[in-house]
Protein backbone atom coordinates (compact mmCIF):
# COMPACT_ATOMS: atom_id res chain seq x y z
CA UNK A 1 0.00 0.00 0.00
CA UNK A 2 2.60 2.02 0.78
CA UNK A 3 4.32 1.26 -2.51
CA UNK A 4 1.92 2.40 -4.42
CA UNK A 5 0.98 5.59 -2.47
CA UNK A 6 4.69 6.45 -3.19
CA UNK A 7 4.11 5.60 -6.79
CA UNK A 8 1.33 8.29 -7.11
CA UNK A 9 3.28 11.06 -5.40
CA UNK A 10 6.06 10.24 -7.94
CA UNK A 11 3.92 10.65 -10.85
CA UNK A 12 1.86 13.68 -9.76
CA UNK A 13 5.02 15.51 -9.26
CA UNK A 14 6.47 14.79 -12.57
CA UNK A 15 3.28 15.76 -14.22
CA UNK A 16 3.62 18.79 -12.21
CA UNK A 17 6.92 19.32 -12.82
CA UNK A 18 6.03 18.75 -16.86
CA UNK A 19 3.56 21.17 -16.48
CA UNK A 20 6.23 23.76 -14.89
CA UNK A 21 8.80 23.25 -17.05
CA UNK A 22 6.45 23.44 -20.52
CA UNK A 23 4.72 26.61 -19.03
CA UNK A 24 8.29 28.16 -18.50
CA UNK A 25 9.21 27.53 -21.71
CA UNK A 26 6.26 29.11 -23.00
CA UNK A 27 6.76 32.17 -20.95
CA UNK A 28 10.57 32.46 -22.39
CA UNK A 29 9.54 31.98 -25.93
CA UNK A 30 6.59 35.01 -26.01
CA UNK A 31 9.42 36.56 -23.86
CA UNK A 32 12.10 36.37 -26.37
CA UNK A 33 9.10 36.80 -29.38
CA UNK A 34 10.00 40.10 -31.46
CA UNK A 35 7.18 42.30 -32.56
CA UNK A 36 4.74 40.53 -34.84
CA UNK A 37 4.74 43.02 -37.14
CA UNK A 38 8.76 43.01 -37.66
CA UNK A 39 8.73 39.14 -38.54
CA UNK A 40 9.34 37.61 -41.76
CA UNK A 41 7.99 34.58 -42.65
CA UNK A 42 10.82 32.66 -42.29
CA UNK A 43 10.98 33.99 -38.41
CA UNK A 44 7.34 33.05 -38.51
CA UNK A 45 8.16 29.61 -39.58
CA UNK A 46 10.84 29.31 -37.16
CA UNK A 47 9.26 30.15 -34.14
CA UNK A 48 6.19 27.96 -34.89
CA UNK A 49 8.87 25.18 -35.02
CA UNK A 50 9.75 26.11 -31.68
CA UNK A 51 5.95 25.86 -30.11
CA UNK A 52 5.32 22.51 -31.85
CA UNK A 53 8.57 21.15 -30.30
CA UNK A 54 7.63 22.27 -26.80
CA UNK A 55 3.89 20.38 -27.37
CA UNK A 56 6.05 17.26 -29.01
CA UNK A 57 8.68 17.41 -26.08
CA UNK A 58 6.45 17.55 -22.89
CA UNK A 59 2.94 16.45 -24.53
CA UNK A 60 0.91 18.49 -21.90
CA UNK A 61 -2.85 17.46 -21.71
CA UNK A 62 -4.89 18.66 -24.10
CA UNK A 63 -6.78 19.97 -21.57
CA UNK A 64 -4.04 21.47 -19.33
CA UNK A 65 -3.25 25.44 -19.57
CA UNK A 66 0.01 24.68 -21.29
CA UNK A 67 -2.09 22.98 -24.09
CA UNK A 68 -4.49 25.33 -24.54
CA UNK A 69 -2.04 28.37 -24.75
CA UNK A 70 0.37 26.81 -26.90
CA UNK A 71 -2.20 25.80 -29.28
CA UNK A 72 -3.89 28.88 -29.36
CA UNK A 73 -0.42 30.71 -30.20
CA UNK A 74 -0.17 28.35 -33.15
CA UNK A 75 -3.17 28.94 -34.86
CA UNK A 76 -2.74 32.81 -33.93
CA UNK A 77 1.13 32.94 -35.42
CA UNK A 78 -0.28 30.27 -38.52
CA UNK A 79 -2.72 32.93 -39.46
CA UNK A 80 0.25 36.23 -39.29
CA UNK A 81 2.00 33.96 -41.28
CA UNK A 82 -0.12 33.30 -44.19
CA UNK A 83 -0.87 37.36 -44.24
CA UNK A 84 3.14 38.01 -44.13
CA UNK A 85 3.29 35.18 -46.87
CA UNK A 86 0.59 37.05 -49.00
CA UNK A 87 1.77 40.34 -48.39
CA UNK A 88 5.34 39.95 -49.53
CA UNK A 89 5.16 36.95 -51.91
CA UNK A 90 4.77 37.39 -55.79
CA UNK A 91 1.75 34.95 -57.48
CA UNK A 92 5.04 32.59 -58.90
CA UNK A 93 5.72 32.28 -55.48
CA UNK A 94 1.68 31.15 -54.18
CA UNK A 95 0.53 28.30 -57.02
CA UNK A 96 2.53 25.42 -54.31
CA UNK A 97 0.93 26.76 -51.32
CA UNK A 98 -2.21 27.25 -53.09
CA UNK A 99 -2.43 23.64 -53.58
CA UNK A 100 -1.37 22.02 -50.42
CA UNK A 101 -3.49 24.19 -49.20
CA UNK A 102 -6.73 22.45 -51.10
CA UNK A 103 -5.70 19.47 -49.68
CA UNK A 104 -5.36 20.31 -45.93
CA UNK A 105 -9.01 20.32 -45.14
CA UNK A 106 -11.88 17.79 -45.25
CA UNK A 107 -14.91 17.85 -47.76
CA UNK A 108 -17.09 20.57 -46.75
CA UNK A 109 -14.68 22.80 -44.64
CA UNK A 110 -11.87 23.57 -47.76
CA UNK A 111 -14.10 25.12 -50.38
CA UNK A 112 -14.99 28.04 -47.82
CA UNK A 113 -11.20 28.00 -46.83
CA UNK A 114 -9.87 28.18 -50.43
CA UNK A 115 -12.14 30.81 -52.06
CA UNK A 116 -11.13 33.03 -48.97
CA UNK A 117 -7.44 32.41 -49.72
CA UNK A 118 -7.82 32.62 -53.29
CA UNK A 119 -9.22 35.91 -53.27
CA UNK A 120 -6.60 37.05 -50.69
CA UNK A 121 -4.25 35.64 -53.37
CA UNK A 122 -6.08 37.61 -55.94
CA UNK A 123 -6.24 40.89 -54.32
CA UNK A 124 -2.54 40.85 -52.43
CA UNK A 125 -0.51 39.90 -55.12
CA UNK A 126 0.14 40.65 -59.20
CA UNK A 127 -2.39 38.09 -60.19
CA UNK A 128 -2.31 37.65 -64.05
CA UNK A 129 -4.81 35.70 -66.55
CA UNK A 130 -2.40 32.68 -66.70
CA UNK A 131 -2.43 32.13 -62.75
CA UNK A 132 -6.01 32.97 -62.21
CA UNK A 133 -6.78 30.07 -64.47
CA UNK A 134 -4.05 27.66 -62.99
CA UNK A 135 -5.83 28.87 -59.62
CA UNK A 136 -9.39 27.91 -60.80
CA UNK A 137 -7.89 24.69 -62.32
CA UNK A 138 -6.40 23.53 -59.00
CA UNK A 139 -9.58 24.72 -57.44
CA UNK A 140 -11.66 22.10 -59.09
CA UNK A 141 -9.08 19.27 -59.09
CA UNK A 142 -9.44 19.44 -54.86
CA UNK A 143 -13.20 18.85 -55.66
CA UNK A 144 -12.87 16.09 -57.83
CA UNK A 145 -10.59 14.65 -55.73
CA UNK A 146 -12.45 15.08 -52.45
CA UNK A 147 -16.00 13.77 -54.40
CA UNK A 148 -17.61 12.08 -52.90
CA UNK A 149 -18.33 9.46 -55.98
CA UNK A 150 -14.35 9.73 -57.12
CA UNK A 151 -13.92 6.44 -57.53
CA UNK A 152 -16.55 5.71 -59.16
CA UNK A 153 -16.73 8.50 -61.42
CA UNK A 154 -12.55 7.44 -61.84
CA UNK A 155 -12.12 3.95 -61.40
CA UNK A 156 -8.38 3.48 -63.08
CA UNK A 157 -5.64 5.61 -63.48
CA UNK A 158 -6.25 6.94 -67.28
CA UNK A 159 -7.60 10.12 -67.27
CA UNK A 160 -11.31 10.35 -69.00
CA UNK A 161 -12.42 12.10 -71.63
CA UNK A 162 -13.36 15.65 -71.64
CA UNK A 163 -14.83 17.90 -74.00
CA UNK A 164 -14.93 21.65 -73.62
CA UNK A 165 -18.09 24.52 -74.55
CA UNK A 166 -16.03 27.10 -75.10
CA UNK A 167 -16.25 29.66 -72.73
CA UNK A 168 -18.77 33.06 -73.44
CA UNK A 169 -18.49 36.84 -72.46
CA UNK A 170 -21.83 37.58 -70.86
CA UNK A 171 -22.22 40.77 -72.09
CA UNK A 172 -21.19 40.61 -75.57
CA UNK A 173 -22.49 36.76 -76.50
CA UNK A 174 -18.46 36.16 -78.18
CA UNK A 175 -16.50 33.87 -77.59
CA UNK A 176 -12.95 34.93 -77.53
CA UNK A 177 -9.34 33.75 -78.45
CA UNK A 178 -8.44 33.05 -75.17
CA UNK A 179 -10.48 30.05 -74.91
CA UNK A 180 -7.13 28.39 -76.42
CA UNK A 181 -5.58 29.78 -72.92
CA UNK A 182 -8.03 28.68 -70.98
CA UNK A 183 -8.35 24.64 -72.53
CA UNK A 184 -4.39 24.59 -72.49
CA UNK A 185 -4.04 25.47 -68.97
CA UNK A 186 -6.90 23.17 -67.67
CA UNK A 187 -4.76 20.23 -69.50
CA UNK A 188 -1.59 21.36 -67.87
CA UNK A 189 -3.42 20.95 -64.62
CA UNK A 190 -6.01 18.06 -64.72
CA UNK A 191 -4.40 15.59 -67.16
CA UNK A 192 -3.76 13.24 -64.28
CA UNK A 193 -7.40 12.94 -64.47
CA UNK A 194 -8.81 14.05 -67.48
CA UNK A 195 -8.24 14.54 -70.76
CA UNK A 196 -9.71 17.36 -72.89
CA UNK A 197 -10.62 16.81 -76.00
CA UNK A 198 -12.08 19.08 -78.71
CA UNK A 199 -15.91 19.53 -78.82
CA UNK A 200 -16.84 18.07 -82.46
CA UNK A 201 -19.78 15.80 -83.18
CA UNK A 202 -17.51 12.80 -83.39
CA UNK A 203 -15.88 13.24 -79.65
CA UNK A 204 -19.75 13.64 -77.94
CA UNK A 205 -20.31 9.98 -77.63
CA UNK A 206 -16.77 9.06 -76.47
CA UNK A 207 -16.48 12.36 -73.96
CA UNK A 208 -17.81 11.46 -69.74
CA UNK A 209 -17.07 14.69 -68.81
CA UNK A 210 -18.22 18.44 -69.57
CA UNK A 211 -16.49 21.69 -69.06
CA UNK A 212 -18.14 24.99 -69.82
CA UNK A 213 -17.95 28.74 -68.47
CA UNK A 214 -18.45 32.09 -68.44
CA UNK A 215 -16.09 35.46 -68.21
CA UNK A 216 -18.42 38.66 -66.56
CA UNK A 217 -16.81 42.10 -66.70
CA UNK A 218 -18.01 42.61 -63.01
CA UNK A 219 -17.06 45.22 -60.08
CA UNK A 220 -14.42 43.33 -57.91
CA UNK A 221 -15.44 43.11 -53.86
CA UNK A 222 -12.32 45.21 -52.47
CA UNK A 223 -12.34 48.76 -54.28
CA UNK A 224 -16.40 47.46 -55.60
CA UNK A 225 -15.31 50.16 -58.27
CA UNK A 226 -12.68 48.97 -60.73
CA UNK A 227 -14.08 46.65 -63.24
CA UNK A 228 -12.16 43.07 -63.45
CA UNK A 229 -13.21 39.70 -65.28
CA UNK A 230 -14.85 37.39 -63.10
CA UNK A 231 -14.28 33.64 -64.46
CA UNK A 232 -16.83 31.01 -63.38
CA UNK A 233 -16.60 27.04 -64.54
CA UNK A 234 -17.82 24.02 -64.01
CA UNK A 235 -17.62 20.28 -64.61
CA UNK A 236 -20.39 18.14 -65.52
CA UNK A 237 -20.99 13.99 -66.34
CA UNK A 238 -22.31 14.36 -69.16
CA UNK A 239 -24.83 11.50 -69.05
CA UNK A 240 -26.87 12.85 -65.90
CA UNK A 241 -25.61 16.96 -66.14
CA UNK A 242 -24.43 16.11 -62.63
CA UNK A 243 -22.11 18.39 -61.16
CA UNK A 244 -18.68 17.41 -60.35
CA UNK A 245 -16.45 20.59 -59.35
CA UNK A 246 -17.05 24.04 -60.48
CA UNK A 247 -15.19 27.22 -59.24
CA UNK A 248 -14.46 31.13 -59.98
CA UNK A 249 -11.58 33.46 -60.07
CA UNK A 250 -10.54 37.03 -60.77
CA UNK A 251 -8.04 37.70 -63.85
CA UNK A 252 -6.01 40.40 -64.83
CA UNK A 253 -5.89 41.61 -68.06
CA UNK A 254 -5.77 39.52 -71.29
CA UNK A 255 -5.91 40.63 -74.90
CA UNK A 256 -9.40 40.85 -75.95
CA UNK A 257 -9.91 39.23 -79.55
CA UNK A 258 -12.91 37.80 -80.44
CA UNK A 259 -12.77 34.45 -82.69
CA UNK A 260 -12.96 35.14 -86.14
CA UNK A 261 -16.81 34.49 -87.16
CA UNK A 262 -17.83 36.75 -84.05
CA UNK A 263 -15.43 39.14 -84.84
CA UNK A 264 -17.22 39.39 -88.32
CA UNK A 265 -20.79 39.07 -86.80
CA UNK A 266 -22.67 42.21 -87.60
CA UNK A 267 -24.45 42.44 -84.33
CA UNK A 268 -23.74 41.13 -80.75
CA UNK A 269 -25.25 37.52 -79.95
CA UNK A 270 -26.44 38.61 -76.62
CA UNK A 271 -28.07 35.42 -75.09
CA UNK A 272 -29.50 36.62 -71.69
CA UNK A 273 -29.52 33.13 -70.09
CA UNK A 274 -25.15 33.53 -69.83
CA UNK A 275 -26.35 36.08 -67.33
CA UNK A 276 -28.64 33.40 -65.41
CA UNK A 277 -25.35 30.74 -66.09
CA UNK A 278 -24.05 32.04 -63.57
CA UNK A 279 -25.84 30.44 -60.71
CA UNK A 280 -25.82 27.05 -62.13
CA UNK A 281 -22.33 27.02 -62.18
CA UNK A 282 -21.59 27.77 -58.55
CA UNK A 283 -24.53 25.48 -57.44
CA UNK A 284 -23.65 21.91 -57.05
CA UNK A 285 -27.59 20.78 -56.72
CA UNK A 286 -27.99 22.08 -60.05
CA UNK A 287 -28.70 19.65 -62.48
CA UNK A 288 -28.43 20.99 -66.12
CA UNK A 289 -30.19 18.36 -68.62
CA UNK A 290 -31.21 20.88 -71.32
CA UNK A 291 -27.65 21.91 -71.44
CA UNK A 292 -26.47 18.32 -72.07
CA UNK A 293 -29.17 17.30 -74.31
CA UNK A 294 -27.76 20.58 -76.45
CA UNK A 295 -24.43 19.76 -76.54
CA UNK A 296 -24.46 17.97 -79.73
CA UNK A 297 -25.92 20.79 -81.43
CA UNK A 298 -23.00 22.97 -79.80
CA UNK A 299 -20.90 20.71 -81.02
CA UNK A 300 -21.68 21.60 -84.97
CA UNK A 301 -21.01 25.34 -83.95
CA UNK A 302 -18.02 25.06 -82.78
CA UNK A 303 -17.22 22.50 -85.79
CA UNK A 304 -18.43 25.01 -87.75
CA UNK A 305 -16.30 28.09 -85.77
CA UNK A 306 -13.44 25.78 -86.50
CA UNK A 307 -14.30 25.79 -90.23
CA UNK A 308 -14.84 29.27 -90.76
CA UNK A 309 -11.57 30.25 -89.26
CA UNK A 310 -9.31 28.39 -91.63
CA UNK A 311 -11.56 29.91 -94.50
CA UNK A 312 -13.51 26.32 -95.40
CA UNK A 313 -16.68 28.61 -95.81
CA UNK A 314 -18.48 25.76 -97.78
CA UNK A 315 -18.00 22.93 -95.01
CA UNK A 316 -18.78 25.52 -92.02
CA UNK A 317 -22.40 25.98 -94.42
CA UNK A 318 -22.42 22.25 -94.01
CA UNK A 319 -22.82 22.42 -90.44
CA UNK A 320 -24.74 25.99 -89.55
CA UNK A 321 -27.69 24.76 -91.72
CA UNK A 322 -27.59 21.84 -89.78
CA UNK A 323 -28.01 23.81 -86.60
CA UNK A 324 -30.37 25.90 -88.15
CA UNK A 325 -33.01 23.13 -88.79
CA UNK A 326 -33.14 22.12 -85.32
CA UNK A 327 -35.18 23.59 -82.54
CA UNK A 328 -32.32 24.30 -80.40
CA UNK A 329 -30.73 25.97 -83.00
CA UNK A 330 -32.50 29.31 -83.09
CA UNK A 331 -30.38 31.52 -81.76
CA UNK A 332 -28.94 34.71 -83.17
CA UNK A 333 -25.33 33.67 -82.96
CA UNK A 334 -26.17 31.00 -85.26
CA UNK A 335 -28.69 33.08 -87.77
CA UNK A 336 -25.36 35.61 -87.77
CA UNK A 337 -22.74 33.04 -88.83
CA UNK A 338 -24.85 31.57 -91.09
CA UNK A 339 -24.74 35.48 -92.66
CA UNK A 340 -21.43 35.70 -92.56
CA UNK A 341 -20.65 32.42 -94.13
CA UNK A 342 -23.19 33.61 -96.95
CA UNK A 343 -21.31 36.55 -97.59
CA UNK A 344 -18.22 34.75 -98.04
CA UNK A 345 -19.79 32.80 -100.39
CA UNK A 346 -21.15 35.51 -102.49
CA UNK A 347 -24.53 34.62 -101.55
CA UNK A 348 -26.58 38.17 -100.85
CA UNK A 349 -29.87 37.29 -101.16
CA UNK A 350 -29.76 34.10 -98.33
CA UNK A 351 -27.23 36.60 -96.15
CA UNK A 352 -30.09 39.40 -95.83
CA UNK A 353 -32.19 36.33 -95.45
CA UNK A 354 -30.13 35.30 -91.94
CA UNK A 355 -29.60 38.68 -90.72
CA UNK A 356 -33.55 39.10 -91.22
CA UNK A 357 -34.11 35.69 -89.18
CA UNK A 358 -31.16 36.98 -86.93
CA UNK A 359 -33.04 40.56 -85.87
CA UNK A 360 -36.61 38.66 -85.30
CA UNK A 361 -34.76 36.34 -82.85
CA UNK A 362 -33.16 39.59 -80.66
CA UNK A 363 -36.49 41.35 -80.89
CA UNK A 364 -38.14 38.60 -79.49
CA UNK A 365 -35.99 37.54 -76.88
CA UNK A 366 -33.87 40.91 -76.14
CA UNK A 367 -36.36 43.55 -77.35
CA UNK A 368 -33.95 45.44 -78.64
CA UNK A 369 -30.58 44.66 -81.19
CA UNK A 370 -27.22 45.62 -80.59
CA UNK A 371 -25.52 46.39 -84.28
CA UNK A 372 -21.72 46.75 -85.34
CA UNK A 373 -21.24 50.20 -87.13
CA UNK A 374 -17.62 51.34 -87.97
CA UNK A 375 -17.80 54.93 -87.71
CA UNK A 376 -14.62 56.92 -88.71
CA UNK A 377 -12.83 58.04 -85.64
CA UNK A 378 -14.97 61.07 -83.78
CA UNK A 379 -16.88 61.11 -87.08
CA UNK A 380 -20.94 60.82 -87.65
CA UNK A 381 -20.06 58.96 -91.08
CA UNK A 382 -19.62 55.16 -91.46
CA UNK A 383 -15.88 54.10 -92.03
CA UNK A 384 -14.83 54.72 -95.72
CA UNK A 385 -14.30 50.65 -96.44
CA UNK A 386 -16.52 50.34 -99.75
CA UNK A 387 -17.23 46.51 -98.30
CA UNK A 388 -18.37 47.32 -94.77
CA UNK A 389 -20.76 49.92 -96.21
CA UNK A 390 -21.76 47.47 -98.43
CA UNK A 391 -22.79 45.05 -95.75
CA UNK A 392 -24.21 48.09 -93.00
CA UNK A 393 -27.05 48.76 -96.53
CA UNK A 394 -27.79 45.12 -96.39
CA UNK A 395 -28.26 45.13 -92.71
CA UNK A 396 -30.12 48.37 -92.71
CA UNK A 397 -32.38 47.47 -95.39
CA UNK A 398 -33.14 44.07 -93.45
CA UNK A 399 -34.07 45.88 -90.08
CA UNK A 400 -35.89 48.26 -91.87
CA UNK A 401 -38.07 46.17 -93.89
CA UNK A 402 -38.84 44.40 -90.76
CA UNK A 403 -40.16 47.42 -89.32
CA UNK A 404 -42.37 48.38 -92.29
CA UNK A 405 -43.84 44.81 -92.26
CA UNK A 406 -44.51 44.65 -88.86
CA UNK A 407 -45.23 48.07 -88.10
CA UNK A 408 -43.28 48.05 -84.96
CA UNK A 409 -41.44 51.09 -83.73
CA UNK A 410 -38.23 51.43 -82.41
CA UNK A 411 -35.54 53.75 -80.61
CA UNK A 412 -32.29 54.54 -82.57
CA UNK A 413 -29.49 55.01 -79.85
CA UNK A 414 -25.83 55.86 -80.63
CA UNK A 415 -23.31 55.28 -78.34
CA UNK A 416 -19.43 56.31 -77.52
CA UNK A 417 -16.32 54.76 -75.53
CA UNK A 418 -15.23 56.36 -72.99
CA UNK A 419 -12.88 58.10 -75.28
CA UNK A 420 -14.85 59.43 -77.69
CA UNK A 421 -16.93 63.17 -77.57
CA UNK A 422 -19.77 62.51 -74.87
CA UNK A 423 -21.60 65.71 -76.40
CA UNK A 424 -23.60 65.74 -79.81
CA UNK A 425 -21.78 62.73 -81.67
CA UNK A 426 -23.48 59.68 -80.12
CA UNK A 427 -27.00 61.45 -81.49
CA UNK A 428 -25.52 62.45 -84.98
CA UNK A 429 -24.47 58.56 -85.30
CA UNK A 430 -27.83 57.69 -84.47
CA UNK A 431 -29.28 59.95 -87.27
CA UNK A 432 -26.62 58.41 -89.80
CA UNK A 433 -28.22 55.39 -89.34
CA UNK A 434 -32.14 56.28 -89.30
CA UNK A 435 -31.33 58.32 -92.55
CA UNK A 436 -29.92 55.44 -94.42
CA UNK A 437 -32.81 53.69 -93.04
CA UNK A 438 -35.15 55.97 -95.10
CA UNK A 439 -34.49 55.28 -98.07
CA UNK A 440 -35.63 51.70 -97.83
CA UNK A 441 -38.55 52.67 -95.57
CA UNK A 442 -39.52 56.67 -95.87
CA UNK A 443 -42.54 55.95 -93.10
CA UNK A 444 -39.28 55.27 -90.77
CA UNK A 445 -39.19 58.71 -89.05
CA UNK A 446 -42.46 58.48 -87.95
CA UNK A 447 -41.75 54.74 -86.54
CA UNK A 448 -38.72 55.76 -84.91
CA UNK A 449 -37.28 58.38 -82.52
CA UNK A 450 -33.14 59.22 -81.65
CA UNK A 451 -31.29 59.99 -79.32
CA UNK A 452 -27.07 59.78 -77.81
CA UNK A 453 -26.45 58.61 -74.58
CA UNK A 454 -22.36 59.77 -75.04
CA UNK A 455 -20.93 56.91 -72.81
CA UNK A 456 -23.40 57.07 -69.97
CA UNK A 457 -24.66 53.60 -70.74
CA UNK A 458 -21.02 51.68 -71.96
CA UNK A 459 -21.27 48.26 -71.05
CA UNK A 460 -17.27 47.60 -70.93
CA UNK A 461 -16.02 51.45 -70.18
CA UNK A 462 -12.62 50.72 -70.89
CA UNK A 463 -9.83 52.90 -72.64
CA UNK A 464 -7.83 53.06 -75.01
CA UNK A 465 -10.22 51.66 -77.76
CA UNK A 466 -10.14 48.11 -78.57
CA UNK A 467 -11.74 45.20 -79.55
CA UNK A 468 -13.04 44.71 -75.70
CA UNK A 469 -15.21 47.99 -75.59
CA UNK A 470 -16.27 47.89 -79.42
CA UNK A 471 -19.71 47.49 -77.78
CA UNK A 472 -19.39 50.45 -76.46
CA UNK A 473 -19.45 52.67 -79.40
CA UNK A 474 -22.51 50.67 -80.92
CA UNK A 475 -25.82 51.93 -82.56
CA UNK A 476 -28.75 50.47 -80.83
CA UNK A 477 -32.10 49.68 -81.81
CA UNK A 478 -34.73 49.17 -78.88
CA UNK A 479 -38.13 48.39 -79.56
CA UNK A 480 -40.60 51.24 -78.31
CA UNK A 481 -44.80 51.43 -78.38
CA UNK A 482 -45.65 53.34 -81.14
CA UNK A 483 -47.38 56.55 -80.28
């Protein structure tokens, strides 16, 4: 009995004694700590080292003081750490620790973690197109990994096939160049899983997996004044329109070029369901079927795109009438390749024909049309190119015959960029064009009423003038009750 009454003083003074010395090593450490705001991250790094080896050398109770201090400290100097790391580090620097940290928490607690560091990422450090992507790439690759169905959705080691919709700006309806940016880096970083593969008709049946997107010229959250693109994405199986990982990011600049048969479009394909897109893609309970049941059509346009680009105008024909026969396939991006792939061809008559088909589809589901117009620089007269003027009298002859026919009345609006005269010239633009309009319907003045808005209603408000804010110095036609 005695024995082991001995025994227990023994061990309560030793856990006393641990207690004492891991509390007085404590209190030299903070002691010796410099001023948080002087430390590195390298002194960071060090002196968490030193708090994990006093918790590894005397392994205090968790519940003990000593414990609960230590701990405490280490979460507290984890978090200066990460804001010294993102203050001082460049974005080359912040891809590694961008991933490991996507891997540090469980299902359900990272996504909340990462978007907050990715956004501290964004906004702390010279964040460029390139690494935004690789960012958003990463992003989605935790998901899939942490999926719930991963093995089932990727039972072996060969990546699967992917096919990707090629991503839209909301505002304008184009798709851009950059789309080649954005498929090349998503190969760089998910081809241990998947592998993309170009959207055609023959790759639909082979593909298990769908990427599409948006970019949205949008107000970012810290200055909520400066305009940035906002990239969202997703991943979908394609046979249920399940979703599998799906993300957003802030960019920097990129070079704004539209792909070649948008480019040539002579109005803007605005679809307003990109706008509603975006919800879907951040909402993992949202089940898209439509969208999968259209992908095959999608898949003929961007054949088609493909076509048009490397000047097989007779092929890309091939595969726009296609679209244009099918249900899904009335939409004015398609009506407006279809006229420029008639004009290449020579063919006038079936080119006013689409652009006709093309302005009942944007009455009906925008109200209003947004048309390309080339006016010469701070000028009230179309550019001087004899083919372009050409094309504007087919287009205005179109719109206005649909007017006379249908006896509906419109607004003419002219618009500037932000670096063009916000006084009288928007309005004289607009009068250009209802003039021009006369002569193919006289009536047209008393259908139709003017007016400039300068740059008080730009939709990209960007300088110097580019391909980006081309919208901006558009002609407008809104449809108005007739008085």
């Amino acid at each position: 009995m005695r024995f082991i009454k001995h025994t227990m003083i023994l061990i309560a003074g030793a856990l006393l004694l641990t207690g004492c010395t891991c509390g007085h090593a404590l209190k030299e450490l903070k002691k010796n700590k410099p001023a948080a705001q002087a430390l590195s991250v390298e002194a960071y790094d060090k002196i968490l080292e030193e708090y994990r080896n006093i918790i590894e050398k005397y392994q205090p109770d968790a519940g003990s003081r000593c414990f609960t201090e230590t701990d405490a400290a280490i979460k507290n100097l984890e978090k200066l750490r990460e804001e010294a790391f993102f203050k001082d580090s460049k974005t080359e620097n912040t891809i590694e620790a961008y991933e490991g940290y996507l891997y540090k928490y469980p299902y359900g607690q990272f996504v909340a973690t990462a978007k907050e560091l990715r956004n501290k990422i964004w906004f702390q450090t010279d964040m460029n197109f390139d690494r935004g992507i690789q960012f958003l790439a990463l992003f989605m690759k935790a998901q899939m990994m942490q999926h719930q169905s991963f093995d089932k959705l990727f039972p072996d080691p060969k990546p699967r096939p992917a096919v990707m919709d090629p991503f839209k700006d909301t505002q304008t309806g184009q798709e851009l160049t950059v789309n080649d940016l954005i498929e090349n880096l998503f190969i760089q970083n998910l081809n241990q899983h998947l592998e993309v593969i170009a959207l055609s008709p023959e790759n639909i049946p082979d593909a298990e997996f769908v990427f599409r997107g948006i970019l949205s010229l949008e107000k970012d959250p810290v200055s909520n004044k400066q305009r940035n693109y906002h990239i969202y994405a997703r991943l979908d199986e394609k046979s249920t329109g399940r979703w599998i990982a799906g993300g957003d990011v802030w960019v920097g600049n990129f070079p704004y070029i539209p792909k070649p048969i948008y480019a040539d479009m002579p109005a803007y394909p605005i679809d307003r369901n990109l706008e509603k897109l975006k919800e879907s893609l951040a909402d993992p309970a949202a089940e898209d079927k439509d969208y999968t049941a259209f992908l095959d059509t999608q898949s003929l346009l961007s054949e088609g795109n493909r076509l048009y680009e490397k000047g097989e105008y007779k092929e890309a024909l091939k595969r726009y009438e296609d679209v244009s026969k099918r249900e899904d396939g009335q939409k004015m991006a398609v009506w407006l390749g279809l006229y420029n792939i008639y004009l290449r061809l020579k063919d006038l008559e079936k080119a006013g024909n689409s652009f006709r088909k093309a302005v009942e589809i944007g009455v009906r589901e925008n109200n209003e049309i947004f048309s390309k117009f080339l006016f010469d620089v701070n000028s009230a007269y179309f550019t001087k190119d004899k083919k372009l003027f050409q094309e504007y009298e087919i287009q205005l002859r179109e719109i206005s015959d649909y007017l006379k026919k249908t006896k509906t009345c419109v607004r003419i609006t002219g618009h500037v960029s932000r670096t063009g005269d916000p006084g009288f010239l928007s309005k004289r633009r607009a009068e250009t064009v209802q003039r021009i309009m006369a002569e193919t319907f006289p009536k047209i003045y008393r259908y139709s009423e003017i007016t400039g808005m300068g740059y008080k209603e730009c939709l990209k408000c960007t300088v110097p003038d580019s391909d980006e804010n081309a919208i901006d110095r558009r002609v407008e036609f809104k449809i108005i009750p007739c008085k």
